[in-house]
Protein backbone atom coordinates (compact mmCIF):
# COMPACT_ATOMS: atom_id res chain seq x y z
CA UNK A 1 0.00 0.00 0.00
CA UNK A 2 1.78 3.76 -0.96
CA UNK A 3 1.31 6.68 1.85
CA UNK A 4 -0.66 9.36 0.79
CA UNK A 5 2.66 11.43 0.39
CA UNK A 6 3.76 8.78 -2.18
CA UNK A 7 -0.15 8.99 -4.05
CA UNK A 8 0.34 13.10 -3.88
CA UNK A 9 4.06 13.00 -5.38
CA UNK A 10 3.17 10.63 -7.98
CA UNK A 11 0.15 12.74 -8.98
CA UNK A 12 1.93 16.47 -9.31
CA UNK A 13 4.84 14.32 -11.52
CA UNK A 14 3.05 13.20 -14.30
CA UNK A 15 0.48 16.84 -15.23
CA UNK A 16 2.06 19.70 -16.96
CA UNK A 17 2.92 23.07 -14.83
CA UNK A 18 -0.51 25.03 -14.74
CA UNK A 19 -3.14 27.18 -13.22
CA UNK A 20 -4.40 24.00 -11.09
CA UNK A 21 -0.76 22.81 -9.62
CA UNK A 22 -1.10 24.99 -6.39
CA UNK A 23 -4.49 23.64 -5.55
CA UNK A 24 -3.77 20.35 -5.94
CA UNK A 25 -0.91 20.89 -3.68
CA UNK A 26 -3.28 22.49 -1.16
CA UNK A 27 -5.90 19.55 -1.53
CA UNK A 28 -2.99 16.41 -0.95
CA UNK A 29 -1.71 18.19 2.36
CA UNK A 30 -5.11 18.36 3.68
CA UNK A 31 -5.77 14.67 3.07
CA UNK A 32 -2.51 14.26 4.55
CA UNK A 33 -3.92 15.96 7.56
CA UNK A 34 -6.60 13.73 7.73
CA UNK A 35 -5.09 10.69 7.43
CA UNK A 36 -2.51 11.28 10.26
CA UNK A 37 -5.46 12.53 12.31
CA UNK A 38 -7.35 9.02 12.11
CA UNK A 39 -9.66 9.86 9.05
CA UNK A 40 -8.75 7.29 6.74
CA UNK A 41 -9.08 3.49 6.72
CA UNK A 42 -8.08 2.20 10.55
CA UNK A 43 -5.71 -0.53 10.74
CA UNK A 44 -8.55 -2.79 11.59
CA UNK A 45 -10.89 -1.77 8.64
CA UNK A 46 -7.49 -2.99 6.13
CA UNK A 47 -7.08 -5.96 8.04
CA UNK A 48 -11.02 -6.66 7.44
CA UNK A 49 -10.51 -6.09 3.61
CA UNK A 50 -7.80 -8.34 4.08
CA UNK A 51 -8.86 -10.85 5.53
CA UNK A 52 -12.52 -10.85 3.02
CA UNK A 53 -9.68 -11.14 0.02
CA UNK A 54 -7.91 -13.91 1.01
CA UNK A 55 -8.79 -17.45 3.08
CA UNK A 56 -8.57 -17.53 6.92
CA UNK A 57 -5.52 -18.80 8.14
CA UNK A 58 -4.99 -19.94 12.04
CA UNK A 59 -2.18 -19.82 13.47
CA UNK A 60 -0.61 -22.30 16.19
CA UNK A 61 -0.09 -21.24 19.31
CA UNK A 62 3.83 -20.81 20.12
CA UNK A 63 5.05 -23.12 22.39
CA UNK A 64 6.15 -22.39 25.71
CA UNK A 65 9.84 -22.46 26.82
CA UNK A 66 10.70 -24.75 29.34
CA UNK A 67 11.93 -22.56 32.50
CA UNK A 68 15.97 -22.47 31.60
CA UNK A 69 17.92 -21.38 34.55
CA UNK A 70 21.78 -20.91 33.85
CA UNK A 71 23.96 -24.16 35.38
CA UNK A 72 25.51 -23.33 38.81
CA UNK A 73 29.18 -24.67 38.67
CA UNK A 74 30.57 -26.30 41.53
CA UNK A 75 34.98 -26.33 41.09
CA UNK A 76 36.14 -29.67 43.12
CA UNK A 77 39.76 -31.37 43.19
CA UNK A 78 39.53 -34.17 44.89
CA UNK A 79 41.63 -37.68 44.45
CA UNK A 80 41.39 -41.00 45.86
CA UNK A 81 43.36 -44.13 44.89
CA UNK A 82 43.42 -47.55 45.57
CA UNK A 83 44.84 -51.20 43.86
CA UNK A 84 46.61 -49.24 41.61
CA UNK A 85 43.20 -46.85 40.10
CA UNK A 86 42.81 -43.49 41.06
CA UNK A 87 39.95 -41.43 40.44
CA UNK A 88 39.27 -37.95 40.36
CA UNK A 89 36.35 -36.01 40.82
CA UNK A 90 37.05 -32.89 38.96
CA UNK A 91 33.87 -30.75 38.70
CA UNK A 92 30.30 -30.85 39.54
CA UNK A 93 27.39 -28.87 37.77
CA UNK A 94 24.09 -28.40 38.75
CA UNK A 95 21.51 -28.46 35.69
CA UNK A 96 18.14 -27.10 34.69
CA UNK A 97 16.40 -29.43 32.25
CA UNK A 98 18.64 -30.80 30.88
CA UNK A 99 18.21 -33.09 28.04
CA UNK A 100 18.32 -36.91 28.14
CA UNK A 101 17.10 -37.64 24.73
CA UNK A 102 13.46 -38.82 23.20
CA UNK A 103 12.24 -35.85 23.61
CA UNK A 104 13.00 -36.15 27.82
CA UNK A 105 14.36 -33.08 29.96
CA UNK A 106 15.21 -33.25 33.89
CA UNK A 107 17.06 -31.03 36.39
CA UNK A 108 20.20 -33.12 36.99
CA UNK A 109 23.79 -33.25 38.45
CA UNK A 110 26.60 -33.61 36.49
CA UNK A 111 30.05 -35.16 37.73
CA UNK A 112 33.08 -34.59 35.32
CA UNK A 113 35.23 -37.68 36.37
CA UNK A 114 38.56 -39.05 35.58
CA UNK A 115 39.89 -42.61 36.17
CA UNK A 116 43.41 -43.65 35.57
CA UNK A 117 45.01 -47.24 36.19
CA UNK A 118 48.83 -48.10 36.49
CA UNK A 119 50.02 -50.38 33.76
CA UNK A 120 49.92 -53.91 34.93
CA UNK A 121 46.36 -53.28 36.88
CA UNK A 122 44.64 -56.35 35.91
CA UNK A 123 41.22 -54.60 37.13
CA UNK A 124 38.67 -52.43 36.55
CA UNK A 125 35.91 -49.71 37.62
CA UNK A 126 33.39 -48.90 36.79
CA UNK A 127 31.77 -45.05 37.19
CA UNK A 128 28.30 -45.23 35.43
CA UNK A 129 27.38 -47.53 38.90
CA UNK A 130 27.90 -44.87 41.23
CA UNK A 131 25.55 -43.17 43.00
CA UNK A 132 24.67 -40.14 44.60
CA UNK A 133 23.10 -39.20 48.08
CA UNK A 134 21.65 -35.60 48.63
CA UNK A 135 21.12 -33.90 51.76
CA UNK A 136 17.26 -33.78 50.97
CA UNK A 137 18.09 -37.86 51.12
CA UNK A 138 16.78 -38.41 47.64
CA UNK A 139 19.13 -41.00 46.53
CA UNK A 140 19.97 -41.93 42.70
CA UNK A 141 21.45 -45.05 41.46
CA UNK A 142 21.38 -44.99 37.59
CA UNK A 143 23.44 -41.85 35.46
CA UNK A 144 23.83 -41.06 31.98
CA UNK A 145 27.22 -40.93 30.61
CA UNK A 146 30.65 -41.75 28.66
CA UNK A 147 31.77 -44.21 30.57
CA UNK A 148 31.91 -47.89 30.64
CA UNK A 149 34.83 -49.42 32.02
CA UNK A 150 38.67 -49.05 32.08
CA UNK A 151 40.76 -51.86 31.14
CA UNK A 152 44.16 -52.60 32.81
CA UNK A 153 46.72 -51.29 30.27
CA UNK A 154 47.06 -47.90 31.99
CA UNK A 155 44.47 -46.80 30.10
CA UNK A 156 42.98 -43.16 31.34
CA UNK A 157 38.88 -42.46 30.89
CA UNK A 158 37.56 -38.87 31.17
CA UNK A 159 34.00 -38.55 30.82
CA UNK A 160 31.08 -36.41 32.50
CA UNK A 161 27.57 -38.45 34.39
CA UNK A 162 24.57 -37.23 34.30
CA UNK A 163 21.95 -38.18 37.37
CA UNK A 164 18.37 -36.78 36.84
CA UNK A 165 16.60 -35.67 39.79
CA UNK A 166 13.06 -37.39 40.46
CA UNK A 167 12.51 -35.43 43.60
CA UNK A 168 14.92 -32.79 44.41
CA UNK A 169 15.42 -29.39 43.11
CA UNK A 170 18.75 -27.46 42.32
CA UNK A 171 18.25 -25.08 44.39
CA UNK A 172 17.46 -27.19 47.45
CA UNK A 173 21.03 -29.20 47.08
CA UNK A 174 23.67 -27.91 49.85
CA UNK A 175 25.60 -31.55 49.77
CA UNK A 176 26.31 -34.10 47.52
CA UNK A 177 28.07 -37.73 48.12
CA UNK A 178 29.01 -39.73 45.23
CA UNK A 179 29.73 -43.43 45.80
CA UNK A 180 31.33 -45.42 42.92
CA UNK A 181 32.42 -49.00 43.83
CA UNK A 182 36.34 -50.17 44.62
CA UNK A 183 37.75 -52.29 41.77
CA UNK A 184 36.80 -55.52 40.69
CA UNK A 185 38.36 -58.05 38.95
CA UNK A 186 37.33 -59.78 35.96
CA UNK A 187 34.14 -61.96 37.63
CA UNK A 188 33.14 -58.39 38.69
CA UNK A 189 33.88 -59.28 42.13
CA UNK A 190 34.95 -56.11 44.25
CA UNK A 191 38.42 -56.24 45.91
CA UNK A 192 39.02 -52.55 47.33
CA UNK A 193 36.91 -49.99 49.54
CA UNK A 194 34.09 -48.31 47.87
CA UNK A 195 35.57 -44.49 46.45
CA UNK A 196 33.37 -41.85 48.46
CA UNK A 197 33.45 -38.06 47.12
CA UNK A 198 32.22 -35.13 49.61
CA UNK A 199 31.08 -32.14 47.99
CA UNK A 200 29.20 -29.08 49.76
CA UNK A 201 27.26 -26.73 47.30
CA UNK A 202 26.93 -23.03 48.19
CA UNK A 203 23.37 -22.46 45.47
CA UNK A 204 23.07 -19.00 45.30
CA UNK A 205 19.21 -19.73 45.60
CA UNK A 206 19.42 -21.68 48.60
CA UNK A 207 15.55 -23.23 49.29
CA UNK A 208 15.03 -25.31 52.09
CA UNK A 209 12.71 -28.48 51.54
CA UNK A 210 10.87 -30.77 53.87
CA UNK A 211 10.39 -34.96 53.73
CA UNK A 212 6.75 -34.35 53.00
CA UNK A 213 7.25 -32.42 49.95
CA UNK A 214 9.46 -34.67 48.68
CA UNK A 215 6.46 -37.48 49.24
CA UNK A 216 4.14 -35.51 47.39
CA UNK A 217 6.34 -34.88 44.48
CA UNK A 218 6.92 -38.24 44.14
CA UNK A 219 3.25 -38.51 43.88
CA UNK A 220 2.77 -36.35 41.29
CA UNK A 221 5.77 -37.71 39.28
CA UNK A 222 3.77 -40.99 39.13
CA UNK A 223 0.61 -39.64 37.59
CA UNK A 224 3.09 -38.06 34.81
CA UNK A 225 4.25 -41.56 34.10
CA UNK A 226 0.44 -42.95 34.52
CA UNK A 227 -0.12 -40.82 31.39
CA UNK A 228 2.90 -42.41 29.49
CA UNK A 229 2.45 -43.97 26.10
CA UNK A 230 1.64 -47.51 25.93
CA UNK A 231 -0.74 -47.09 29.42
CA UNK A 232 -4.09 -48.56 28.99
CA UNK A 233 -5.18 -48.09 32.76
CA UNK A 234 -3.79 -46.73 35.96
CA UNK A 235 -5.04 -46.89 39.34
CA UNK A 236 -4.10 -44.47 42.10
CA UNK A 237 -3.28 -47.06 45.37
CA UNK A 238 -1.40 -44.29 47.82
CA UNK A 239 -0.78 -47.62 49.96
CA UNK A 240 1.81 -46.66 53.13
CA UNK A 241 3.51 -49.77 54.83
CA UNK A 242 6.04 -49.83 57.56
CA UNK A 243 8.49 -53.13 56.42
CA UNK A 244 10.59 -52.41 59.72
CA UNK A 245 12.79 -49.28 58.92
CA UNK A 246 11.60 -48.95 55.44
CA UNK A 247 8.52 -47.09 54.73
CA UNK A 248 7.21 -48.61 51.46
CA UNK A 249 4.80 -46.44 48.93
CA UNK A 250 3.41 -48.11 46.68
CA UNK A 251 1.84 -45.22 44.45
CA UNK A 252 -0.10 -46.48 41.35
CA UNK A 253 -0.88 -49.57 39.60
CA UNK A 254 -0.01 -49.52 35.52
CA UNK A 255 -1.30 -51.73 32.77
CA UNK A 256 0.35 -51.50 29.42
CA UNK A 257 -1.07 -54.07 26.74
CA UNK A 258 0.28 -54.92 23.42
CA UNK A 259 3.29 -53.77 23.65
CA UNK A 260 6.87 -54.69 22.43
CA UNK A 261 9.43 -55.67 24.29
CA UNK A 262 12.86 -53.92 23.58
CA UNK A 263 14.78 -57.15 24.94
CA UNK A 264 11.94 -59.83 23.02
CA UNK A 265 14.76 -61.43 21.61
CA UNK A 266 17.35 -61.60 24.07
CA UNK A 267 14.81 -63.30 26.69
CA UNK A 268 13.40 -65.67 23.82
CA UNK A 269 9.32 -63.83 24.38
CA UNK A 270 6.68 -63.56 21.91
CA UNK A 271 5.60 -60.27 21.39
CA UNK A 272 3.16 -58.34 21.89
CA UNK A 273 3.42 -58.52 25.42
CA UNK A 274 1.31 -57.75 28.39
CA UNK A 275 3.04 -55.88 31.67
CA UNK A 276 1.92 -54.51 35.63
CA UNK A 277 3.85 -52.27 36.79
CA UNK A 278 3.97 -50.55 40.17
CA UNK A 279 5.31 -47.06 40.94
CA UNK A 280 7.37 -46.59 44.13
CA UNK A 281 8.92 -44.54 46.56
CA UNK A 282 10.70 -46.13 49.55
CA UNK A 283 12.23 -44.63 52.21
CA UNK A 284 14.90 -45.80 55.03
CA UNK A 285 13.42 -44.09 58.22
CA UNK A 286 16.02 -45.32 60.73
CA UNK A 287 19.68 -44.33 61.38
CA UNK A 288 21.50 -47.12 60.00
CA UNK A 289 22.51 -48.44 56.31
CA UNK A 290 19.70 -50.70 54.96
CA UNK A 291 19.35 -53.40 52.65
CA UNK A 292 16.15 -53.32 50.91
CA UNK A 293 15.56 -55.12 47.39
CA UNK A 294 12.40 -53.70 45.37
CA UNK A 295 13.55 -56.05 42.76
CA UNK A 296 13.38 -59.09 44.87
CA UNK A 297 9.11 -58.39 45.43
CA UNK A 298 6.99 -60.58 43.60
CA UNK A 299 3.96 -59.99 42.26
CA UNK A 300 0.39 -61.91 42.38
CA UNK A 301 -2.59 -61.75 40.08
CA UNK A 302 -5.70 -63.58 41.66
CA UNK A 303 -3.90 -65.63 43.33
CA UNK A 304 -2.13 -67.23 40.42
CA UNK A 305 1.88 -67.95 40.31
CA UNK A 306 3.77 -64.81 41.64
CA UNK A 307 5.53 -62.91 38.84
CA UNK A 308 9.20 -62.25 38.95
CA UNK A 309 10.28 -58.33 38.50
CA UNK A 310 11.46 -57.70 34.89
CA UNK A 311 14.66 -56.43 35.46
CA UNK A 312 15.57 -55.32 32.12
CA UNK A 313 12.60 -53.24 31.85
CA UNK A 314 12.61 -52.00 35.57
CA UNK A 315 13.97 -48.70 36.75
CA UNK A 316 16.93 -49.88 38.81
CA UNK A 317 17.04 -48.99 42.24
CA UNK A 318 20.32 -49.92 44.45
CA UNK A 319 19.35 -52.07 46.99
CA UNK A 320 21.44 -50.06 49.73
CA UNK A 321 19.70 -47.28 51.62
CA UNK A 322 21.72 -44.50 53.07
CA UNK A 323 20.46 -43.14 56.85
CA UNK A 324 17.23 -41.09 55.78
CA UNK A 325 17.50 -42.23 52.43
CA UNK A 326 14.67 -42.17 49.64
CA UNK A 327 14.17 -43.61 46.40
CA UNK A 328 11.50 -43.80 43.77
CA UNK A 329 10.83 -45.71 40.61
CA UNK A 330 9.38 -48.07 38.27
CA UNK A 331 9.11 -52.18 38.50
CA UNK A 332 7.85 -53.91 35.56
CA UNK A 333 6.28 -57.78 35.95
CA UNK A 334 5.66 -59.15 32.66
CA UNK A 335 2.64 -60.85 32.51
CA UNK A 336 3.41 -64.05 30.75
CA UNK A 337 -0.69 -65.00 29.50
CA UNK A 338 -3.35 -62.51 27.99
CA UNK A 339 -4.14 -60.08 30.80
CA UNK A 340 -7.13 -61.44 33.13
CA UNK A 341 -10.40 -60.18 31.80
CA UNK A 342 -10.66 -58.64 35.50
CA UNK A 343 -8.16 -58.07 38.08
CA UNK A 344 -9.97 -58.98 41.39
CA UNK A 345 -6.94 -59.27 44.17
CA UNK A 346 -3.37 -58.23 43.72
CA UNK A 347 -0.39 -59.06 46.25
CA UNK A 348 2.67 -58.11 46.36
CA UNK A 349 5.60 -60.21 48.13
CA UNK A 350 8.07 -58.48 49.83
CA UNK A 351 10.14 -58.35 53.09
CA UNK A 352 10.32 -56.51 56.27
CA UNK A 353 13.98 -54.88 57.27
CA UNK A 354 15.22 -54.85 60.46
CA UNK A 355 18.63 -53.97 61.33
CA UNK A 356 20.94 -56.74 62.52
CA UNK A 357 18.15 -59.37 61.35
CA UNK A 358 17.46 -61.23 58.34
CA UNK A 359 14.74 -60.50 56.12
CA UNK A 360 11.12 -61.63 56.58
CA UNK A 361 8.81 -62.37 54.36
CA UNK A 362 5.26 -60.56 53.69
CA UNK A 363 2.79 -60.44 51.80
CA UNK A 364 0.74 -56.93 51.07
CA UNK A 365 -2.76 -57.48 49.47
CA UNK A 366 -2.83 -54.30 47.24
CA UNK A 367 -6.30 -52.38 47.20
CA UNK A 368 -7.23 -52.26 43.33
CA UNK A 369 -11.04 -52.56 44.14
């Protein structure tokens, strides 16, 4: 569209000097007036004309940017060494979504580590199994990284892990313990100390966060992986048992049907398959270390054979529970038949901890009705 100054300039260019020039030149600067003053067509009025000349188009919303808060970096030199490995814990970063591919994004801690061995070492470590314990007690046994092992030819590995946090935010992290077992030789059998790292944070946004909020997150981390693809039904249980010192939640009940089974071949299963799975957070209430295997419950459909966790498809959870300790996850039981038309009783075997004692068994009968 021209201005009016460009429709007035164009007109007194193409007539001949004459009688009429001046009051044509009077006549554009009035309109000129009046368009400036809000006398011609309103931006609204052209976008009506518009929009009557050509077909409606809608647009998509924009999407809205995750909340991206810059990393806060943690500088840390610390060494340990043992059977000829040493390992050095060089830097730790605290993360805001960061991204753990398909299309997944967490807050996480990241450990820049370093493991050397002496030439003639004829063992290994191993620093994707190490875990980490937070002040909040929010424990976390699996990481993402570069590592895999180190082989005993003086070789030196320098990599960076990755643990997301289920429960805990960044700015609620004052301490952070990262545990990474001693060597092992080549039946995986440890031979040395476990390596123990002590780091304090300073986070410039220091937040303070209680055990109960940490329960309730885990609750509403559940109903985000209720709504997971491949979930045909979920059932809210909120079922609270005391097993001794460990406080076992046992948060929803999944059903996935028809699905495939990223390990069908390796386990020799006809696919599709059928799979339960129960969503967890456990907690060690008492003082001491505990032992306390999630993957070691069975599972019990109508009183049928109990079901064996799937341990390829569960979310691993170290059996060892710090002081205060608490965990949360996933455990898959593959349901070898077609799914029973309806699920009347469920039970779930599992064992109560008491320090200094063995296990004992017990069975929970899980409310589903």
């Amino acid at each position: 569209m021209h201005s009016a100054q460009q429709k007035r300039s164009g007109h007194v260019s193409c007539r001949k000097p004459g009688l009429k020039q001046p009051l044509l030149i009077v006549m554009g600067l009035l309109l000129l007036v009046f368009w400036v003053s809000g006398c011609g067509p309103s931006q609204s009025q052209q976008n009506q004309e518009n929009a009557s000349e050509s077909p409606a188009v809608t647009e998509a919303p924009a999407p809205v940017p995750l909340e991206m808060k810059p990393p806060v970096e943690v500088p840390v030199s610390q060494q340990q060494s043992q059977e000829g490995i040493t390992v050095n814990l060089e830097h730790l970063q605290l993360l805001s979504q960061a991204d753990f591919g398909d299309g997944r994004t967490s807050d996480a801690v990241k450990l820049s580590v370093t493991v050397e061995q002496e030439p003639g070492i004829f063992l290994r470590a191993y620093p994707d199994g190490g875990r980490l314990l937070l002040n909040t007690g929010e424990e976390i046994s699996t990481a993402k990284g570069e590592f895999h092992e180190t082989y005993a030819d003086g070789t030196l590995k320098k990599g960076d892990l990755y643990f997301p946090l289920a429960l805990t935010r960044p700015e609620e992290i004052t301490h952070v313990r990262f545990v990474m077992e001693g060597p092992a030789n080549q039946y995986f059998t440890v031979v040395g100390e476990d390596f123990v790292f002590e780091v304090s944070v300073n986070h410039p946004d220091h937040q303070p966060v209680e055990r109960q909020e940490l329960i309730e997150r885990a609750y509403a981390h559940a109903e985000k992986l209720a709504a997971a693809p491949g979930v045909t039904e979920s059932r809210r249980l909120a079922l609270v048992e005391n097993l001794g010192d460990i406080t076992l939640h046992v948060i929803d009940v999944v059903l996935y049907e028809a699905m495939e089974h990223p390990f069908a071949a390796f386990l020799k299963v006809e696919e599709p398959v059928n799979f339960i799975a129960l969503t967890l957070a456990i907690e060690n209430t008492s003082d001491n270390q505990l032992t306390f295997s999630s993957a070691r419950s069975r599972l019990r459909l109508n009183g049928g054979e109990a079901l064996a966790a799937d341990q390829l498809m569960s979310q691993y959870l170290s059996p060892d529970y710090a002081p205060g300790g608490i965990k949360t996850g996933v455990v898959f039981y593959l349901i070898p038949e077609m799914l029973p038309a309806e699920l009347e009783t469920l039970e779930l075997l599992t064992e109560v901890v008491l320090p200094g004692k063995d296990p004992e068994p017990v069975t929970l009968q899980l409310p589903i009705q």
